[in-house]
C-alpha atoms as a PDB file:
ATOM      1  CA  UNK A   1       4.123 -42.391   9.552  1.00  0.00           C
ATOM      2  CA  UNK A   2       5.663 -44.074   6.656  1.00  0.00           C
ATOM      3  CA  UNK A   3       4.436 -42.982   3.191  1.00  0.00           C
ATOM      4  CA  UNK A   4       5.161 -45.599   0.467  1.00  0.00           C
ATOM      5  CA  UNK A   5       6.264 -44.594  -3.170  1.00  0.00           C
ATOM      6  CA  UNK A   6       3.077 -46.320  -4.407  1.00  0.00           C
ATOM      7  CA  UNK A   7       0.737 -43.875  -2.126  1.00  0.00           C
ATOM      8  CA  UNK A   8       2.536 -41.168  -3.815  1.00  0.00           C
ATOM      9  CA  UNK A   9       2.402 -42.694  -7.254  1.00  0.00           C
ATOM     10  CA  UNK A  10      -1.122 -42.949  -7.257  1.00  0.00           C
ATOM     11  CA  UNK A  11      -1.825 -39.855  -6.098  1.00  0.00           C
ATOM     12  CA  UNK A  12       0.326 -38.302  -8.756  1.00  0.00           C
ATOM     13  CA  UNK A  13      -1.710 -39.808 -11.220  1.00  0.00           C
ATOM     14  CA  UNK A  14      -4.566 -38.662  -9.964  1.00  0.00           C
ATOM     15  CA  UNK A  15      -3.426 -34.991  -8.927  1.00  0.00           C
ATOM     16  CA  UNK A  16      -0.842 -34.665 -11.510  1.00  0.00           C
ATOM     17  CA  UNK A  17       1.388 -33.089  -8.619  1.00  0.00           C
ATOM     18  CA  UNK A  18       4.910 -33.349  -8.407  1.00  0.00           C
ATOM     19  CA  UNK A  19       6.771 -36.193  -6.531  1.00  0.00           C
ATOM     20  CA  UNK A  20       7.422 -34.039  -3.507  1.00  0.00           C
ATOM     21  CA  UNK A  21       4.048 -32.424  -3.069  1.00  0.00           C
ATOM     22  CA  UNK A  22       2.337 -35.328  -3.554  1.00  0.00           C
ATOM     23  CA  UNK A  23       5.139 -37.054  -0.851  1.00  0.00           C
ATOM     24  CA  UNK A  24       4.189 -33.651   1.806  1.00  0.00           C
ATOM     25  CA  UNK A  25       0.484 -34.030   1.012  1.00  0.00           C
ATOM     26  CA  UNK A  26       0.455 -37.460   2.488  1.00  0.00           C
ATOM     27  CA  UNK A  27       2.449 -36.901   5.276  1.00  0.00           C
ATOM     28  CA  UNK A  28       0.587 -33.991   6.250  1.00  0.00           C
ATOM     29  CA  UNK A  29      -2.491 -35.463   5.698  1.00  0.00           C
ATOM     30  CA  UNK A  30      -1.553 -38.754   7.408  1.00  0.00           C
ATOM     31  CA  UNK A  31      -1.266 -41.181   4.647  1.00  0.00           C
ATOM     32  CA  UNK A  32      -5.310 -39.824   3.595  1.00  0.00           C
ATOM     33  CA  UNK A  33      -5.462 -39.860   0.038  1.00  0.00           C
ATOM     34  CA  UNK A  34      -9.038 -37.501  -0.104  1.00  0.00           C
ATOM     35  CA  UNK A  35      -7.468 -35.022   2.500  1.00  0.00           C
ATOM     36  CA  UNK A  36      -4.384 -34.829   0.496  1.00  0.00           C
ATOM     37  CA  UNK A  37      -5.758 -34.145  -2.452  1.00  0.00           C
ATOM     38  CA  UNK A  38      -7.615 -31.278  -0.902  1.00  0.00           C
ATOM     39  CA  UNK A  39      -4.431 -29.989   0.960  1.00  0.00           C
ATOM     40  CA  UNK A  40      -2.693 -30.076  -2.731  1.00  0.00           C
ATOM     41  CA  UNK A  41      -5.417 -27.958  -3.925  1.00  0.00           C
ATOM     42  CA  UNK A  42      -5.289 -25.226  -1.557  1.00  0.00           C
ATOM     43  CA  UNK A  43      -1.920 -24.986  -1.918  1.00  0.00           C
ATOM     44  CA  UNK A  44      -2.052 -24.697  -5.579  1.00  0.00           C
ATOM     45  CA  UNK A  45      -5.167 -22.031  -5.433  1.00  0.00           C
ATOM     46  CA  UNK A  46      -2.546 -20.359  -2.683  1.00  0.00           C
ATOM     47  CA  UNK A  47       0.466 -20.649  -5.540  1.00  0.00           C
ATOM     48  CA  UNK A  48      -2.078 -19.499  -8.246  1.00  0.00           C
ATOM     49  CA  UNK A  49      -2.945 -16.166  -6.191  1.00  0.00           C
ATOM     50  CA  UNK A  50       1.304 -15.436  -6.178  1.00  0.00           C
ATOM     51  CA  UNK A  51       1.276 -16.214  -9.395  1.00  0.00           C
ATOM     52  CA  UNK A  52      -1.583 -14.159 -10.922  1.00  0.00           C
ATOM     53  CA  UNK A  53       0.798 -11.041 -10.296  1.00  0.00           C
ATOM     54  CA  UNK A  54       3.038 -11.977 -13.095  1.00  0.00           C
ATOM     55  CA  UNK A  55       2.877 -10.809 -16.556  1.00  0.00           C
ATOM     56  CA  UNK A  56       1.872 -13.196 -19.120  1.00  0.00           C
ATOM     57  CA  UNK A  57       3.173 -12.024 -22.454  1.00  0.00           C
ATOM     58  CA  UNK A  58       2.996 -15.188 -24.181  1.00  0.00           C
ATOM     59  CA  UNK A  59       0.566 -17.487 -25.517  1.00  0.00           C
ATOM     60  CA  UNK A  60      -1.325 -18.743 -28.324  1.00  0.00           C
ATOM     61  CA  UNK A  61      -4.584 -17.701 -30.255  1.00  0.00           C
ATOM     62  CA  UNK A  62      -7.143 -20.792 -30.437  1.00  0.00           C
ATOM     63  CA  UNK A  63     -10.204 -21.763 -32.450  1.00  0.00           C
ATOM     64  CA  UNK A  64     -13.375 -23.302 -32.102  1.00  0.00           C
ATOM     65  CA  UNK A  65     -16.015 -23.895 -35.068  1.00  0.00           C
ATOM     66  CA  UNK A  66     -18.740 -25.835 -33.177  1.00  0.00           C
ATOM     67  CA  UNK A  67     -20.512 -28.705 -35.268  1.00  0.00           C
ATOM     68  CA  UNK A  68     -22.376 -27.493 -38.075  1.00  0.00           C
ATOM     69  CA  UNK A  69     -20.498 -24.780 -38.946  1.00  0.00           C
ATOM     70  CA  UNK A  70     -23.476 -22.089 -36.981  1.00  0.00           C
ATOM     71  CA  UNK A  71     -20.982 -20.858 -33.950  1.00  0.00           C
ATOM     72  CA  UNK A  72     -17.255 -20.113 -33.624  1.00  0.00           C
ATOM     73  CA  UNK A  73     -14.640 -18.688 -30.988  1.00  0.00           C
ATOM     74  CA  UNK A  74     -11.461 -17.193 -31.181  1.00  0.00           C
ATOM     75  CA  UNK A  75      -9.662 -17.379 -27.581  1.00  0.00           C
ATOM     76  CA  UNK A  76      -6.387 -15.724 -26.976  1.00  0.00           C
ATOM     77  CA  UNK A  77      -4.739 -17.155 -24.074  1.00  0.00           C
ATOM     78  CA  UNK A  78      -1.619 -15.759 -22.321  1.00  0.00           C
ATOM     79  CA  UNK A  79       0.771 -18.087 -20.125  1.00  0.00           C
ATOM     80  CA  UNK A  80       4.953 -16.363 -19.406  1.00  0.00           C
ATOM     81  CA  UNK A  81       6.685 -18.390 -21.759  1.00  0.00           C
ATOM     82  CA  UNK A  82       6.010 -19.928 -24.850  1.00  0.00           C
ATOM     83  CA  UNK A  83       7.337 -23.482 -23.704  1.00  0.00           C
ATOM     84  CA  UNK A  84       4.134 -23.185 -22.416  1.00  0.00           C
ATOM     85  CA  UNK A  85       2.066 -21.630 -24.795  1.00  0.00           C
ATOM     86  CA  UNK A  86       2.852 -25.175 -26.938  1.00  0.00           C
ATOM     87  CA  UNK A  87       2.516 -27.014 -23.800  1.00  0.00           C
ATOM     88  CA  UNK A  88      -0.589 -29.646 -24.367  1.00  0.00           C
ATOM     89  CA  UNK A  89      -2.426 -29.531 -21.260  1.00  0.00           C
ATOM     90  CA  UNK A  90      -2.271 -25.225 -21.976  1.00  0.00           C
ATOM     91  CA  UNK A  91      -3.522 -25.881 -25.532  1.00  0.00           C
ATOM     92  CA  UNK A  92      -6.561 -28.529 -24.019  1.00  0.00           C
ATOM     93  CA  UNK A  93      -6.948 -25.351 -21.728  1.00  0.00           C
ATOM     94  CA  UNK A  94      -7.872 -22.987 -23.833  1.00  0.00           C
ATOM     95  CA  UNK A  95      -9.906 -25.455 -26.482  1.00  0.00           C
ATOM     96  CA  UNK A  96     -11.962 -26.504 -23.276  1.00  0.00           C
ATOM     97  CA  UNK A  97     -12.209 -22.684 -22.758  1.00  0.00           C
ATOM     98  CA  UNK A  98     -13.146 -21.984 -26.509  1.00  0.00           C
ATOM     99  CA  UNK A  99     -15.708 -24.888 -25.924  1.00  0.00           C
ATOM    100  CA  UNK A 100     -17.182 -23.191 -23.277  1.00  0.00           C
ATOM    101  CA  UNK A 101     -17.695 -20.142 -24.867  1.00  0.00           C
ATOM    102  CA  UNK A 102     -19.118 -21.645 -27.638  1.00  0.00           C
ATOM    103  CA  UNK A 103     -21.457 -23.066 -25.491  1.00  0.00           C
ATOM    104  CA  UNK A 104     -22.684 -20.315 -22.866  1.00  0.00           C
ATOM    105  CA  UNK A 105     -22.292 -17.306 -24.351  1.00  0.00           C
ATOM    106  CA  UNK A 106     -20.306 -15.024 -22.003  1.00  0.00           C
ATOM    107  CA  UNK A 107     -20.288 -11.092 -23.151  1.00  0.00           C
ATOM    108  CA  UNK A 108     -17.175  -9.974 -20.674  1.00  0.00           C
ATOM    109  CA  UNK A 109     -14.009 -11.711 -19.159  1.00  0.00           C
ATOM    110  CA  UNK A 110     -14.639 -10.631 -15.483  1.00  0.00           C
ATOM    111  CA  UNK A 111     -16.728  -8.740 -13.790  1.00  0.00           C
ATOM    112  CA  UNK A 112     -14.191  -5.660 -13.571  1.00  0.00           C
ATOM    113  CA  UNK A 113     -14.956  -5.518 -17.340  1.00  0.00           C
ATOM    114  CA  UNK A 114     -19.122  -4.958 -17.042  1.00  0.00           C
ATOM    115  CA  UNK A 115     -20.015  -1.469 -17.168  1.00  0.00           C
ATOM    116  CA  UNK A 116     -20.850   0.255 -13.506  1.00  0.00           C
ATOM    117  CA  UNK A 117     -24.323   1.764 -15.561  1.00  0.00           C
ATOM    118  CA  UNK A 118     -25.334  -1.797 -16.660  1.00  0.00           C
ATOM    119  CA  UNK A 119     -24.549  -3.789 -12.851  1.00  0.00           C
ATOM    120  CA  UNK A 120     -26.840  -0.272 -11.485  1.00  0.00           C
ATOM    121  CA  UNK A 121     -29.558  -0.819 -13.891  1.00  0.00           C
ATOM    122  CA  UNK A 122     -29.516  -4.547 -12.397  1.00  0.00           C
ATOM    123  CA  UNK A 123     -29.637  -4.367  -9.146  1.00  0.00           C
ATOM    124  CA  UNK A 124     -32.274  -1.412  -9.516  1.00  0.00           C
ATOM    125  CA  UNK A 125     -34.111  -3.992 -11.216  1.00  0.00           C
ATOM    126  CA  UNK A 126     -33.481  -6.615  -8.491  1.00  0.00           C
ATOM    127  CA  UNK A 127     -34.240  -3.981  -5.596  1.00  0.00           C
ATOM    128  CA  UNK A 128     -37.297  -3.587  -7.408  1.00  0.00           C
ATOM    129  CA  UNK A 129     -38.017  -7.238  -7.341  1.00  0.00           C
ATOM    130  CA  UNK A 130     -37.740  -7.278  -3.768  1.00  0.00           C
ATOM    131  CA  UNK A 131     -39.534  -4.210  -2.114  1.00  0.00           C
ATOM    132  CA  UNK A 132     -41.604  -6.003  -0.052  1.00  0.00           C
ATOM    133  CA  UNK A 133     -39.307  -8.135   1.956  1.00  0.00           C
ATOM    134  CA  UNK A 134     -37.554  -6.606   5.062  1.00  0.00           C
ATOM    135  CA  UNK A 135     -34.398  -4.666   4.797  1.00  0.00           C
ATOM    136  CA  UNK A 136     -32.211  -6.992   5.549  1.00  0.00           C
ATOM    137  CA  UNK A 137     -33.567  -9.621   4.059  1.00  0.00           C
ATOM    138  CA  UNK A 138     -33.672  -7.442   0.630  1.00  0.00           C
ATOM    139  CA  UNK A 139     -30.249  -6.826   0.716  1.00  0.00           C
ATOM    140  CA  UNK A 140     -29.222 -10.127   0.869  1.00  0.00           C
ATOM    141  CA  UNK A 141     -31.174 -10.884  -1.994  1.00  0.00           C
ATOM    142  CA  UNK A 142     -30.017  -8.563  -4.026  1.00  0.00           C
ATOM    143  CA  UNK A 143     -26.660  -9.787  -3.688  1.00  0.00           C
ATOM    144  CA  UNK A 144     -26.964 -12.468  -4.443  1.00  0.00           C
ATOM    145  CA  UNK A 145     -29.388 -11.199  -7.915  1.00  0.00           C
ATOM    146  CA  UNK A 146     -26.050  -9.371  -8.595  1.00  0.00           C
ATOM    147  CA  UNK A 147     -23.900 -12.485  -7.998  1.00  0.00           C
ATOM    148  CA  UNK A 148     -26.073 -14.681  -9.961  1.00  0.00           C
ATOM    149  CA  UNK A 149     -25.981 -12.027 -13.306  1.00  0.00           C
ATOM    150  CA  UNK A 150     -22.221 -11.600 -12.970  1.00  0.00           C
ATOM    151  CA  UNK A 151     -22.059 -16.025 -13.109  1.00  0.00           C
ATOM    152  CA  UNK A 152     -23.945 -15.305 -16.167  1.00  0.00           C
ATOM    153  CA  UNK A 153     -22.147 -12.777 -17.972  1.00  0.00           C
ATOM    154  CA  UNK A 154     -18.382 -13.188 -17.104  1.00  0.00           C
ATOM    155  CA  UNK A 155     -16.504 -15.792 -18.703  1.00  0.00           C
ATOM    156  CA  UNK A 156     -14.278 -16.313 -15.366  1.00  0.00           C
ATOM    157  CA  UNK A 157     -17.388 -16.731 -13.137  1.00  0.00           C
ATOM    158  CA  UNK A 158     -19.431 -19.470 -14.906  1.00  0.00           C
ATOM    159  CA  UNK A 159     -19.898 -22.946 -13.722  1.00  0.00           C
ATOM    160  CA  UNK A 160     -17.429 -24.970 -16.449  1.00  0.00           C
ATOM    161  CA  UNK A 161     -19.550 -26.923 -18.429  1.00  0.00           C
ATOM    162  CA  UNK A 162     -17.096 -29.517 -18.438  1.00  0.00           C
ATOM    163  CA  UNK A 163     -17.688 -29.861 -14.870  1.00  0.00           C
ATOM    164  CA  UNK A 164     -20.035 -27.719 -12.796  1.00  0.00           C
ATOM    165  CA  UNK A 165     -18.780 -28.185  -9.702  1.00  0.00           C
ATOM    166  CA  UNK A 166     -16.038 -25.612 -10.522  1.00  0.00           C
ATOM    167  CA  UNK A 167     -15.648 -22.038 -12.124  1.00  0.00           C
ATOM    168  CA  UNK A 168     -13.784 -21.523 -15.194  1.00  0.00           C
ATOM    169  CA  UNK A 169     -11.584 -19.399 -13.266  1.00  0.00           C
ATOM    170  CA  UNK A 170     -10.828 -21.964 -10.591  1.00  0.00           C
ATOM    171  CA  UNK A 171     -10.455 -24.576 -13.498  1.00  0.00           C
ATOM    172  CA  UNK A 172      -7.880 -22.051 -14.733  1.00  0.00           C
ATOM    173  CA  UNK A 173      -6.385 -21.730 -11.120  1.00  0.00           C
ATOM    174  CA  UNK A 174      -5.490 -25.710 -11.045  1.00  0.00           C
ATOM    175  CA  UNK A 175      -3.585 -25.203 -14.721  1.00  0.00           C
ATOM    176  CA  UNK A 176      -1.848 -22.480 -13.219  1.00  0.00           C
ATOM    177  CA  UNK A 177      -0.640 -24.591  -9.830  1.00  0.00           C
ATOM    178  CA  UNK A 178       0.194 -27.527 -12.013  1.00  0.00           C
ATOM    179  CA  UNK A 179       2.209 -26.005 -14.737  1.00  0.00           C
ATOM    180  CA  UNK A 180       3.459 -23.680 -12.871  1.00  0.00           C
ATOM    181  CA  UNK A 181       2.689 -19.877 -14.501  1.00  0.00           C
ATOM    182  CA  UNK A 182       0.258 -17.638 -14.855  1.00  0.00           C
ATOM    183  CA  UNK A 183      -1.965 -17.985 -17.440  1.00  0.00           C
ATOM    184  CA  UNK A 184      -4.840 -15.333 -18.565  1.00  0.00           C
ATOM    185  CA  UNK A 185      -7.455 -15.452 -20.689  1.00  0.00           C
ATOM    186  CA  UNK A 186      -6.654 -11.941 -22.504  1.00  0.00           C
ATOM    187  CA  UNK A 187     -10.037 -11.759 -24.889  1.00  0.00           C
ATOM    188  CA  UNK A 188     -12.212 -13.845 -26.956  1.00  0.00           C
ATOM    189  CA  UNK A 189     -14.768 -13.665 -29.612  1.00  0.00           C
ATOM    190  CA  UNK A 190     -17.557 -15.274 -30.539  1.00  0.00           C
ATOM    191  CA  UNK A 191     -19.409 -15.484 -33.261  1.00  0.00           C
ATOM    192  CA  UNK A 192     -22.915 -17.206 -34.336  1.00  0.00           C
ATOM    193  CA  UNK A 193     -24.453 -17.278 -37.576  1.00  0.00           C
ATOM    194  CA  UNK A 194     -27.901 -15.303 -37.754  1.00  0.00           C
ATOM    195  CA  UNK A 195     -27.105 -13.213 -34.816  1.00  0.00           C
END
């Protein structure tokens, strides 16, 4: 099958993928635009996991005030170099992520972070919630309680509120098979007046 250079313009500009990617993508895919964007996607989420084992000892320290003044985030965010720490889509990055955290509030990074006593006085609470359902059943349920607290508590795990349909961890994932590095969101703070 023939792939033209306009197919593979086009989906450049909507992947941002290189030339050649986007060029394999197609032909892989068949000339299928939707499949190819979802065969560049794995393979950048596949790149992202090789990544992720690199150090990132670079990066740039970002701000947030939100309107009004009341709420404010400081965001440290690591990439390997610091071409990329001043690269623009790493600097929307972490504002989107400073937004974010503005916004929903998250107390820990990742869920390695959350104490073991606090996740055991949660799911004691959930197994509590659920004593009268079958074993099985239960357990289920309390997994997914647990699950469903960690989304709420760990930065990496929410729903972006940019665009729910991904995590901020998988939004950071796509930065980090497009540009090409890791990048890590090494701590934040966040601070609201009157709390």
């Amino acid at each position: 099958m023939t792939i033209s250079a306009q197919q593979v313009s086009e989906l450049r500009a909507r992947t941002g993928a290189g030339f050649v990617d986007c060029k394999n993508a197609l032909v892989e895919c068949h000339g299928d635009a939707e499949k190819a964007i979802d065969w560049l996607r794995k393979k950048g989420m596949a790149s992202a996991a090789k990544r992720a084992s690199r150090e990132a000892m670079e990066g740039t320290v970002l701000s947030y005030i939100h309107t009004g003044g009341r709420i404010g985030v400081l965001l440290q965010l690591s990439c390997e170099t610091s071409f990329v720490a001043i690269n623009e889509e790493f600097v929307q990055l972490g504002k989107d992520i400073c937004m974010h955290i503005a916004a929903l509030s998250p107390t820990y990074i990742n869920r390695e972070e959350v104490p073991t006593e606090l996740v055991e006085k949660e799911r004691e609470i959930a197994k509590s919630q659920v004593k009268d359902k079958p074993e099985h059943a239960a357990e289920k349920i309390v997994l997914g309680k647990i699950d469903k607290f960690f989304s709420d508590i760990c930065l990496l795990e929410q729903p972006f509120i940019k665009d729910s349909g991904k995590s901020v961890k998988q939004l950071i994932d796509e930065k980090i098979a497009k540009i090409g590095e890791n990048i890590v969101v090494a701590r934040f703070a966040r601070y609201q007046v009157g709390v």
